[in-house]
PDB file of N, CA and C in Angstrom:
ATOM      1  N   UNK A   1      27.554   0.966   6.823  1.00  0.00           N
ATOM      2  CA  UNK A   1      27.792   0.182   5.626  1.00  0.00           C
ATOM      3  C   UNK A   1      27.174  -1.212   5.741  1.00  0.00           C
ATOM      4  N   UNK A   2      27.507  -1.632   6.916  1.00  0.00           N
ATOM      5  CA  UNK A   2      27.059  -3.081   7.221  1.00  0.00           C
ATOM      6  C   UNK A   2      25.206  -2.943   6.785  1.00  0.00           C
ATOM      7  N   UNK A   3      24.677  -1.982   7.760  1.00  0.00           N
ATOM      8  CA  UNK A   3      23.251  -1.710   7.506  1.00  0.00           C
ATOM      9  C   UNK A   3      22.513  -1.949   5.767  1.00  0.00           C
ATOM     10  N   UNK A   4      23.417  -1.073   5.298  1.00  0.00           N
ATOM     11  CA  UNK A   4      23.219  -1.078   3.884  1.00  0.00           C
ATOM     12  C   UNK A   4      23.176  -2.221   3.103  1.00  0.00           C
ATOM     13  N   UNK A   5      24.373  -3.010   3.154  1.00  0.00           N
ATOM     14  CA  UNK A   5      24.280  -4.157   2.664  1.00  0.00           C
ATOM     15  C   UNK A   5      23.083  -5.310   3.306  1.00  0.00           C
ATOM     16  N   UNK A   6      22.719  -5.224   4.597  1.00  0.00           N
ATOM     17  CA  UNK A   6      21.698  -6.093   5.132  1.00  0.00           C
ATOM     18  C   UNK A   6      20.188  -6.065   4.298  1.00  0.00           C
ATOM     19  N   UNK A   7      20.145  -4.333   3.958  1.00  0.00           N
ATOM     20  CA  UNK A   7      18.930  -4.202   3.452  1.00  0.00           C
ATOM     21  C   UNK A   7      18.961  -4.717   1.999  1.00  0.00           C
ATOM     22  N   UNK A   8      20.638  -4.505   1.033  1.00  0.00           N
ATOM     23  CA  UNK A   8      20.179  -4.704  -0.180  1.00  0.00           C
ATOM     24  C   UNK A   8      20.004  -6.556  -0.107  1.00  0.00           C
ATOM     25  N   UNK A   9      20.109  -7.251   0.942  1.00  0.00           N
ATOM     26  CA  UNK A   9      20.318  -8.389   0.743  1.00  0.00           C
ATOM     27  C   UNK A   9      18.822  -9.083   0.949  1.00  0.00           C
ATOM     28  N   UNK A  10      18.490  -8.274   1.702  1.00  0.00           N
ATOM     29  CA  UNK A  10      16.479  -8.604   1.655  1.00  0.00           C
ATOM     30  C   UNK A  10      15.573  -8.345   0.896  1.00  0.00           C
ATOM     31  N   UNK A  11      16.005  -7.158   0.333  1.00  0.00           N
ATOM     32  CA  UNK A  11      15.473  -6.492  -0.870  1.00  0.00           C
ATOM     33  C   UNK A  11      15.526  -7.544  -2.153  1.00  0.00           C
ATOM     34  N   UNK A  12      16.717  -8.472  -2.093  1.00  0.00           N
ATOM     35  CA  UNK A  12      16.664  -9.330  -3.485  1.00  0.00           C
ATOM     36  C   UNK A  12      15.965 -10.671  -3.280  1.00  0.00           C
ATOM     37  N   UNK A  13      16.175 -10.864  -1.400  1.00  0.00           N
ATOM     38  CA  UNK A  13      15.393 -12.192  -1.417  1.00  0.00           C
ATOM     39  C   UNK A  13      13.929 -11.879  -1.794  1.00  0.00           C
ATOM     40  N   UNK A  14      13.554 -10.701  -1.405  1.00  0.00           N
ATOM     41  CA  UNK A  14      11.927 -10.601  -1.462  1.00  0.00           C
ATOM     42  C   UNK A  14      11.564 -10.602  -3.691  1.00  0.00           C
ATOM     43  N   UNK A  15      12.610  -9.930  -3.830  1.00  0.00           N
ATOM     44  CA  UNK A  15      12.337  -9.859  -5.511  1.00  0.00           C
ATOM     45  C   UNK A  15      12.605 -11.431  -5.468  1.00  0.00           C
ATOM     46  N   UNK A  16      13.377 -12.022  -5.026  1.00  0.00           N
ATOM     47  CA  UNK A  16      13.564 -13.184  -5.950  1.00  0.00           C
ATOM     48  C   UNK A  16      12.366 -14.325  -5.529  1.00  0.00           C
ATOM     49  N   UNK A  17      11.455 -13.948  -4.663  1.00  0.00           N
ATOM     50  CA  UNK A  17      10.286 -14.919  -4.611  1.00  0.00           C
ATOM     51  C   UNK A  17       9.039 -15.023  -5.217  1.00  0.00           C
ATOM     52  N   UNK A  18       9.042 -13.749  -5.510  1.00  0.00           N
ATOM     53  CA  UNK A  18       8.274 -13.150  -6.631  1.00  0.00           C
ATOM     54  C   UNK A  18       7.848 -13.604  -8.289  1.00  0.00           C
ATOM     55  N   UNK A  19       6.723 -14.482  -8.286  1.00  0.00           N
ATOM     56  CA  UNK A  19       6.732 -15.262  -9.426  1.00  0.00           C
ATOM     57  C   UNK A  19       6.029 -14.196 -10.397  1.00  0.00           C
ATOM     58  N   UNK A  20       6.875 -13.785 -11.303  1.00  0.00           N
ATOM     59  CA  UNK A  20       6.474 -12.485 -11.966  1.00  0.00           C
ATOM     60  C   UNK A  20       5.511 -13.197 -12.977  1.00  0.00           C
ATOM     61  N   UNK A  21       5.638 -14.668 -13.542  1.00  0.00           N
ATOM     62  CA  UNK A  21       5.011 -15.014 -14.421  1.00  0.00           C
ATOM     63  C   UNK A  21       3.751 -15.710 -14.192  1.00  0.00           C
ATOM     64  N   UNK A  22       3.765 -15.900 -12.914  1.00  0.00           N
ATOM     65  CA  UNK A  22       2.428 -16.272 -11.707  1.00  0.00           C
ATOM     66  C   UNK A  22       1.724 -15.049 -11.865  1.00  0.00           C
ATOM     67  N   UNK A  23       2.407 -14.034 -11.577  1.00  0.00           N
ATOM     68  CA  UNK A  23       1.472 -12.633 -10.937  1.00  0.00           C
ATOM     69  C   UNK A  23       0.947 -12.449 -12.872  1.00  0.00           C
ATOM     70  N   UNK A  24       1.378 -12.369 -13.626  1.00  0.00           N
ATOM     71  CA  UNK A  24       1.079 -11.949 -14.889  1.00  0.00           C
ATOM     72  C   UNK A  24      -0.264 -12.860 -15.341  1.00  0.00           C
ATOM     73  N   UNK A  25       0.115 -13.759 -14.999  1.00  0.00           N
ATOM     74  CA  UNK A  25      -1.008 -15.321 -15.443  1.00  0.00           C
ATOM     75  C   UNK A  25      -2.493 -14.972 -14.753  1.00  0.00           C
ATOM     76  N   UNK A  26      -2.570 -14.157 -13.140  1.00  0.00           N
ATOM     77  CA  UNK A  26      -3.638 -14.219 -12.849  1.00  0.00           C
ATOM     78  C   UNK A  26      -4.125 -12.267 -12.628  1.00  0.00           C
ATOM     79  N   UNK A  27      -4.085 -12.091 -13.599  1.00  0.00           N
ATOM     80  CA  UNK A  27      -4.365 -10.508 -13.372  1.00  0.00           C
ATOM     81  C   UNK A  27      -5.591 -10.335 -12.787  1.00  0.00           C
ATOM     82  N   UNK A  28      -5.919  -9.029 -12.483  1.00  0.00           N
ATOM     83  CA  UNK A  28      -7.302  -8.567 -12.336  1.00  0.00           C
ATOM     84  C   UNK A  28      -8.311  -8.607 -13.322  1.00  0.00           C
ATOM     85  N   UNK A  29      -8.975  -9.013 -13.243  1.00  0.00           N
ATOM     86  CA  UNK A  29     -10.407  -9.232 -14.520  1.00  0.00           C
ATOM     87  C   UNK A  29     -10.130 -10.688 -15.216  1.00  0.00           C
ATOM     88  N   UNK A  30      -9.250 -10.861 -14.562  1.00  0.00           N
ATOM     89  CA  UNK A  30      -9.353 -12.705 -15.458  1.00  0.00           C
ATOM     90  C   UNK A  30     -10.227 -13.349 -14.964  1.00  0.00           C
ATOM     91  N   UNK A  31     -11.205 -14.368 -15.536  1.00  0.00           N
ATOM     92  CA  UNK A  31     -12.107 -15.238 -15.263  1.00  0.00           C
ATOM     93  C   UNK A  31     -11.879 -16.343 -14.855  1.00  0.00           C
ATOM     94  N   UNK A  32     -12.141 -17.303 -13.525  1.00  0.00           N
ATOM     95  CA  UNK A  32     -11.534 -18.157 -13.064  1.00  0.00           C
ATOM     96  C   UNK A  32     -12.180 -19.405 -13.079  1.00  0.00           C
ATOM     97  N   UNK A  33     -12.160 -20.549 -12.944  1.00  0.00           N
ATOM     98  CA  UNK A  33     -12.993 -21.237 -12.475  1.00  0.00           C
ATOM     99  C   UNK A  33     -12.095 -22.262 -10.970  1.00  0.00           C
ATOM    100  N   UNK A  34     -12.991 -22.547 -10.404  1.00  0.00           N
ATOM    101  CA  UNK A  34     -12.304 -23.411  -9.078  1.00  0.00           C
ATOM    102  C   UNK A  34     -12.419 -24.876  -9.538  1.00  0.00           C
ATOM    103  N   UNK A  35     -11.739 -25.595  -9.346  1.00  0.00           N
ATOM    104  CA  UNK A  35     -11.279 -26.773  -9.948  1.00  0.00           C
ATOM    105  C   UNK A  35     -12.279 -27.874  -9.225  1.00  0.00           C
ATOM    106  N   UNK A  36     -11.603 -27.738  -7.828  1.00  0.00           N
ATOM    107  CA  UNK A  36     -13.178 -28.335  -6.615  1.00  0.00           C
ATOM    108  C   UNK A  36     -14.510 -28.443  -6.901  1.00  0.00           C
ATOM    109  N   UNK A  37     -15.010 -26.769  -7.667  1.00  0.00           N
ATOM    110  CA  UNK A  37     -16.630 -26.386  -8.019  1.00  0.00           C
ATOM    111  C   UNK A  37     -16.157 -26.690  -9.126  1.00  0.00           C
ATOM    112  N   UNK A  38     -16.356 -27.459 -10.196  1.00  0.00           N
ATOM    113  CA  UNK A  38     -16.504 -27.118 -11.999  1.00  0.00           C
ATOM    114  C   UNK A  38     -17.796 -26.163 -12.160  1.00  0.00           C
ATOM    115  N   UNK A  39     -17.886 -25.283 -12.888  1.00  0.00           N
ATOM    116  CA  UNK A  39     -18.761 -24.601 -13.353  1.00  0.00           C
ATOM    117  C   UNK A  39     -18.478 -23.322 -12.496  1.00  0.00           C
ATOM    118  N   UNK A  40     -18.500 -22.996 -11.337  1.00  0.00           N
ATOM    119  CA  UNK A  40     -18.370 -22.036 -10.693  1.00  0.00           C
ATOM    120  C   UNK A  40     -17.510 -20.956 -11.055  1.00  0.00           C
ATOM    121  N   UNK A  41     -17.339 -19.877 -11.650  1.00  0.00           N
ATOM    122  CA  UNK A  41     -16.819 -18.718 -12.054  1.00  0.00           C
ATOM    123  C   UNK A  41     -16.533 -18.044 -11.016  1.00  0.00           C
ATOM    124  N   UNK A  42     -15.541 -17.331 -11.174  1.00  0.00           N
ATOM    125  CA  UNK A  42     -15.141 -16.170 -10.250  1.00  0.00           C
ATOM    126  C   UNK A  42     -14.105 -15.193 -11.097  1.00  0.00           C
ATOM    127  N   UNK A  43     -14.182 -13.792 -11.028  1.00  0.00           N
ATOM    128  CA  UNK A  43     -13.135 -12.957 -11.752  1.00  0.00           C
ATOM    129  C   UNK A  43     -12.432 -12.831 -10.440  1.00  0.00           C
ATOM    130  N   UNK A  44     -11.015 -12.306 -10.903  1.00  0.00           N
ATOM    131  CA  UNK A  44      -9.943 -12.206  -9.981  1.00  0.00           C
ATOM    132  C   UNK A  44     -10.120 -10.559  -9.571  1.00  0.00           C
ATOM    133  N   UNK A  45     -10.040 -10.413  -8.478  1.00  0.00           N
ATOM    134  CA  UNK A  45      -9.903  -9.028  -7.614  1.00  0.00           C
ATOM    135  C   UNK A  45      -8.408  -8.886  -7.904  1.00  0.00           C
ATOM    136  N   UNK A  46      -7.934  -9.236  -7.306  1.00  0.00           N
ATOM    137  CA  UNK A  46      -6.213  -8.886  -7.225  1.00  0.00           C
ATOM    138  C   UNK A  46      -5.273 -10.360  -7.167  1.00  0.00           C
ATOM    139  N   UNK A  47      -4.205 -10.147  -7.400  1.00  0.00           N
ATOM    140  CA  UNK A  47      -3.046 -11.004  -7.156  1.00  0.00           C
ATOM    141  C   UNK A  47      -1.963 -10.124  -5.787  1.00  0.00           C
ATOM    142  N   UNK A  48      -2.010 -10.743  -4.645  1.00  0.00           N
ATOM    143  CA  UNK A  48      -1.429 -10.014  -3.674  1.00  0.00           C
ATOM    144  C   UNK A  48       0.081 -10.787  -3.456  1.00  0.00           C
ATOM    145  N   UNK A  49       1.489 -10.565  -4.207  1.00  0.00           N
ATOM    146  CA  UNK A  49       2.420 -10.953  -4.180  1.00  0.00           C
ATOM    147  C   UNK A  49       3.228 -12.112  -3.243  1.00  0.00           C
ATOM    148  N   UNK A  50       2.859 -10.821  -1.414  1.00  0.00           N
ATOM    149  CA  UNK A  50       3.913 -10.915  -0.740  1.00  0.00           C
ATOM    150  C   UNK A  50       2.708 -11.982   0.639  1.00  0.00           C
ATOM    151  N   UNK A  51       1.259 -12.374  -0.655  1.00  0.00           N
ATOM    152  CA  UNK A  51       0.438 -12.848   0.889  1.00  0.00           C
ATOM    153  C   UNK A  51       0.210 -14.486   0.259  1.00  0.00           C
ATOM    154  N   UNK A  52       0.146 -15.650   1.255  1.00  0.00           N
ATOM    155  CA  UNK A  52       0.047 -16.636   0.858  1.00  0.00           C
ATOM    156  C   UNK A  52      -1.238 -17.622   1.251  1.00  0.00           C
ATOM    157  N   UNK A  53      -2.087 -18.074   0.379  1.00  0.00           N
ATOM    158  CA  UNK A  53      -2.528 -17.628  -0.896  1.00  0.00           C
ATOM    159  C   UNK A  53      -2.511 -16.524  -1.051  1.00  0.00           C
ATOM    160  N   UNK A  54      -2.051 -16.611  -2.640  1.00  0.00           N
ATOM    161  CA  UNK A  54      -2.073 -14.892  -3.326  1.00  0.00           C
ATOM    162  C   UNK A  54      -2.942 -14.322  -4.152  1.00  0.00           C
ATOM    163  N   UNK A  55      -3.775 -15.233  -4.600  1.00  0.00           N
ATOM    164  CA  UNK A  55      -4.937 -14.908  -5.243  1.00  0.00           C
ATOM    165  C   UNK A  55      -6.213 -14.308  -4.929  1.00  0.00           C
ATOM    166  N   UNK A  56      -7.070 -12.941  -4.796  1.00  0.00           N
ATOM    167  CA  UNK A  56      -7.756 -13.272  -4.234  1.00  0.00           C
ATOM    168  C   UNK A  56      -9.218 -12.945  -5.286  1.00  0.00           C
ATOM    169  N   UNK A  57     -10.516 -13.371  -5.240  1.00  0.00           N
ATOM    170  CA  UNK A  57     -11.606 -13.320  -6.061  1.00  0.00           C
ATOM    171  C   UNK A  57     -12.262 -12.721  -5.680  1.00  0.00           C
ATOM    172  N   UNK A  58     -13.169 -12.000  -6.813  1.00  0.00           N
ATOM    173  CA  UNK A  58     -14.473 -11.125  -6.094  1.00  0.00           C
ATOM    174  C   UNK A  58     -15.670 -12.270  -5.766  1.00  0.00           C
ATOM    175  N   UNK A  59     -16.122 -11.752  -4.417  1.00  0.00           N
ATOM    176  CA  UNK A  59     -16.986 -12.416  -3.530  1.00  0.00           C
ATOM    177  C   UNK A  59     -16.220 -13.716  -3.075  1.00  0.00           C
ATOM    178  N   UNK A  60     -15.522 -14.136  -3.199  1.00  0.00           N
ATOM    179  CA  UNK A  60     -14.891 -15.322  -2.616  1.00  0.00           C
ATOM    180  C   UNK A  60     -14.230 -14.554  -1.099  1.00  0.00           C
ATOM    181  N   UNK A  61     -14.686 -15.539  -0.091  1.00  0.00           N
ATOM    182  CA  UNK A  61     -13.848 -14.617   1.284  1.00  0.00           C
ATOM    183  C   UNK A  61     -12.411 -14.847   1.263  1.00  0.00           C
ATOM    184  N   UNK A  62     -12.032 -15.907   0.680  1.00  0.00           N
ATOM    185  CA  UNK A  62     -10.783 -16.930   1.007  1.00  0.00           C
ATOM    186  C   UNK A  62      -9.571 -16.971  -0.471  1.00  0.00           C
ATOM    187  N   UNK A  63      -8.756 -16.381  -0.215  1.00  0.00           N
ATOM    188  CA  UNK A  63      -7.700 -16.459  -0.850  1.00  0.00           C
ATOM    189  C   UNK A  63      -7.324 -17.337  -1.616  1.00  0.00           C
ATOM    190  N   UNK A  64      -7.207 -17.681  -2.928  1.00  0.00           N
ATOM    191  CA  UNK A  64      -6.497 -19.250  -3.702  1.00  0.00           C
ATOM    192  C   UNK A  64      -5.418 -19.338  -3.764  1.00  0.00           C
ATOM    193  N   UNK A  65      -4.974 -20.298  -4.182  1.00  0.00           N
ATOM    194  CA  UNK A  65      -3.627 -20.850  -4.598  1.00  0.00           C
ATOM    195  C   UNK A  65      -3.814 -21.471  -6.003  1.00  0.00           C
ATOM    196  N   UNK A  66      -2.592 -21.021  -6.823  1.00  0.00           N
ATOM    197  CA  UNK A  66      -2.907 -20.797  -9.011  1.00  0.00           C
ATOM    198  C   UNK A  66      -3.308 -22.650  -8.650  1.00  0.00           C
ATOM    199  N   UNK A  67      -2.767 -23.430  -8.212  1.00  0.00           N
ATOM    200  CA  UNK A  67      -3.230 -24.492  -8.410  1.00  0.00           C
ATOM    201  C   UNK A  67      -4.798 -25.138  -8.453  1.00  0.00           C
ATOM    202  N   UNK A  68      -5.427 -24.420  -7.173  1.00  0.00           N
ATOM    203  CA  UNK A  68      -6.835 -24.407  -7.428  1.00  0.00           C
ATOM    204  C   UNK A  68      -8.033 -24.398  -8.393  1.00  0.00           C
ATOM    205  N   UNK A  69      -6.878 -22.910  -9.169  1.00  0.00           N
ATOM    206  CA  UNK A  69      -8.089 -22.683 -10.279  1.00  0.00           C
ATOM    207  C   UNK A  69      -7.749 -22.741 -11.970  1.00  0.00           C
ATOM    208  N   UNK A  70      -8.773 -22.760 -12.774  1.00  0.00           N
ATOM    209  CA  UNK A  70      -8.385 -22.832 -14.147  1.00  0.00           C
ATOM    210  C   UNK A  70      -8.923 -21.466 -14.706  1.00  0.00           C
ATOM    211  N   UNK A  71      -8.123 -21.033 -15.092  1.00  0.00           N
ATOM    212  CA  UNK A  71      -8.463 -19.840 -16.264  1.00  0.00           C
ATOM    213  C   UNK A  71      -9.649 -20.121 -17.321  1.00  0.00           C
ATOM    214  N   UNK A  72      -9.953 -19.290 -17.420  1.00  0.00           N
ATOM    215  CA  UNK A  72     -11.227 -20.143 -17.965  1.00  0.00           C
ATOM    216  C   UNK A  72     -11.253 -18.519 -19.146  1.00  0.00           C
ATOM    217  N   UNK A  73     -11.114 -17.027 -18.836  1.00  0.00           N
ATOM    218  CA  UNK A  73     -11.108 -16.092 -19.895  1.00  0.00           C
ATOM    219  C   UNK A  73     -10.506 -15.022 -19.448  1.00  0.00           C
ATOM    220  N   UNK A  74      -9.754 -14.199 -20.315  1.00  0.00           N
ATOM    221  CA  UNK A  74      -9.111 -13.217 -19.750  1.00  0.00           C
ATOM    222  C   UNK A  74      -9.442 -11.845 -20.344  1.00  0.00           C
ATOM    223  N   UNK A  75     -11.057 -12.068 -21.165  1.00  0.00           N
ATOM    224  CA  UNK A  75     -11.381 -10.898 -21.864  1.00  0.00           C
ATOM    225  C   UNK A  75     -11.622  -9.860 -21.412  1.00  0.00           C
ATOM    226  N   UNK A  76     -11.839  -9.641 -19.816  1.00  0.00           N
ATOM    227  CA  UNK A  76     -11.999  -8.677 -18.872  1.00  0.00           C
ATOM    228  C   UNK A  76     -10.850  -8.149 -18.786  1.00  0.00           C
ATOM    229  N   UNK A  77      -9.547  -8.906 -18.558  1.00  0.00           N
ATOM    230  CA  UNK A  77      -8.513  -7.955 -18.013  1.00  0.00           C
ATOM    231  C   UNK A  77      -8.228  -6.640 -18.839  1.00  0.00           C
ATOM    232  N   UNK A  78      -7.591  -5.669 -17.463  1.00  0.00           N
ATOM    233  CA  UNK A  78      -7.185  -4.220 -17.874  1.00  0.00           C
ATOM    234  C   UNK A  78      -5.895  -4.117 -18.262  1.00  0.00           C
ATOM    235  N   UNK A  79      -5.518  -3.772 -19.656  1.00  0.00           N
ATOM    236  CA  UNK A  79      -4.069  -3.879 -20.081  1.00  0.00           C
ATOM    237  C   UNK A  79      -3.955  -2.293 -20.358  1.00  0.00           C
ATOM    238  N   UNK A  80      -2.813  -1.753 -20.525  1.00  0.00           N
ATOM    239  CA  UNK A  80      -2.206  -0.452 -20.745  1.00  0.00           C
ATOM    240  C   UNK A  80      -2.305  -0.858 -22.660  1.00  0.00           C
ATOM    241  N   UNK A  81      -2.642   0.753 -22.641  1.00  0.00           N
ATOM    242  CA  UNK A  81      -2.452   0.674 -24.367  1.00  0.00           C
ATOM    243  C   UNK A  81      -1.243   0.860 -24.557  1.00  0.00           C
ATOM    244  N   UNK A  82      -1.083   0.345 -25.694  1.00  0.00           N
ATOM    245  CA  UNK A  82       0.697   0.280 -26.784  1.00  0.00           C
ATOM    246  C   UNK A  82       0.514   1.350 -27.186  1.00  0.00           C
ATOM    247  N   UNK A  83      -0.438   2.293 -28.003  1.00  0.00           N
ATOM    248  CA  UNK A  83      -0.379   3.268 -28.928  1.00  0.00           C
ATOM    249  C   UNK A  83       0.254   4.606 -27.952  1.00  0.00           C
ATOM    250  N   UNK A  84       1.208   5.251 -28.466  1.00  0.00           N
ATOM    251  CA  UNK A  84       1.683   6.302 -27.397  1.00  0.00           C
ATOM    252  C   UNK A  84       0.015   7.036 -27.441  1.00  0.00           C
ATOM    253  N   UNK A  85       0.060   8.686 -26.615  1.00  0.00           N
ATOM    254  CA  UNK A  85      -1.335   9.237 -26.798  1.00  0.00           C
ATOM    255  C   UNK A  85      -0.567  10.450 -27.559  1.00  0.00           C
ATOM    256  N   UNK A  86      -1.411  11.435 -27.565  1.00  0.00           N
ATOM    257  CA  UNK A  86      -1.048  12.243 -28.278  1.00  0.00           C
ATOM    258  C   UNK A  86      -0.658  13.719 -27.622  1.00  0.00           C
ATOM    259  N   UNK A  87       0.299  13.818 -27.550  1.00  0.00           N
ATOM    260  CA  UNK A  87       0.634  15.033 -26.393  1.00  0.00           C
ATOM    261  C   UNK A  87       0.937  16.747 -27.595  1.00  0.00           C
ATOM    262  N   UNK A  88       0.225  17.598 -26.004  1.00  0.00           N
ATOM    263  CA  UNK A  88      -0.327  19.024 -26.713  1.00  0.00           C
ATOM    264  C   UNK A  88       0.549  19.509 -26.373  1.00  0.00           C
ATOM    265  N   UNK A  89       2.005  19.576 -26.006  1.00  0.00           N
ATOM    266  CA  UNK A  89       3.180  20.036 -25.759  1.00  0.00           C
ATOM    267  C   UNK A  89       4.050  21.003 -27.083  1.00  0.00           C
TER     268      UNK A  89
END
């Protein structure tokens, strides 16, 4: 029992560090710019939650932090469609 409760108690610290509205802000395919470089573009590869920096860019070796960079377009990102599909059931 004790076990059990240890795990659900890590399980919430790890959710509760989790900036869901961070991770949403820098999706995959968003267009970035680095604040340091003006002009310099970069699209976002991934947002990696649990790694610090969590940001990371295609061709960039080095991980950001949201403070670094400015959004600059998010016409790339991959969103799920709203429209249900149409099922042959």
């Amino acid at each position: 029992m004790q076990k059990l409760q240890l795990w659900k108690l890590s399980a919430m610290s790890i959710e509760s560090v989790i900036d869901w509205d961070e991770m949403f802000e820098y999706l995959p395919g968003t267009v970035v710019e680095l604040k340091e470089k003006p002009g310099v573009l970069y699209q976002i590869d991934y947002y990696e939650a649990m790694m610090v920096p969590p940001i990371w860019l295609v061709g960039d070796p080095h991980p950001r932090y949201p403070h670094q960079l400015r959004v600059v377009s998010r016409q790339e990102v991959q969103v799920c469609e709203l429209e249900p599909e149409l099922s042959l059931v």
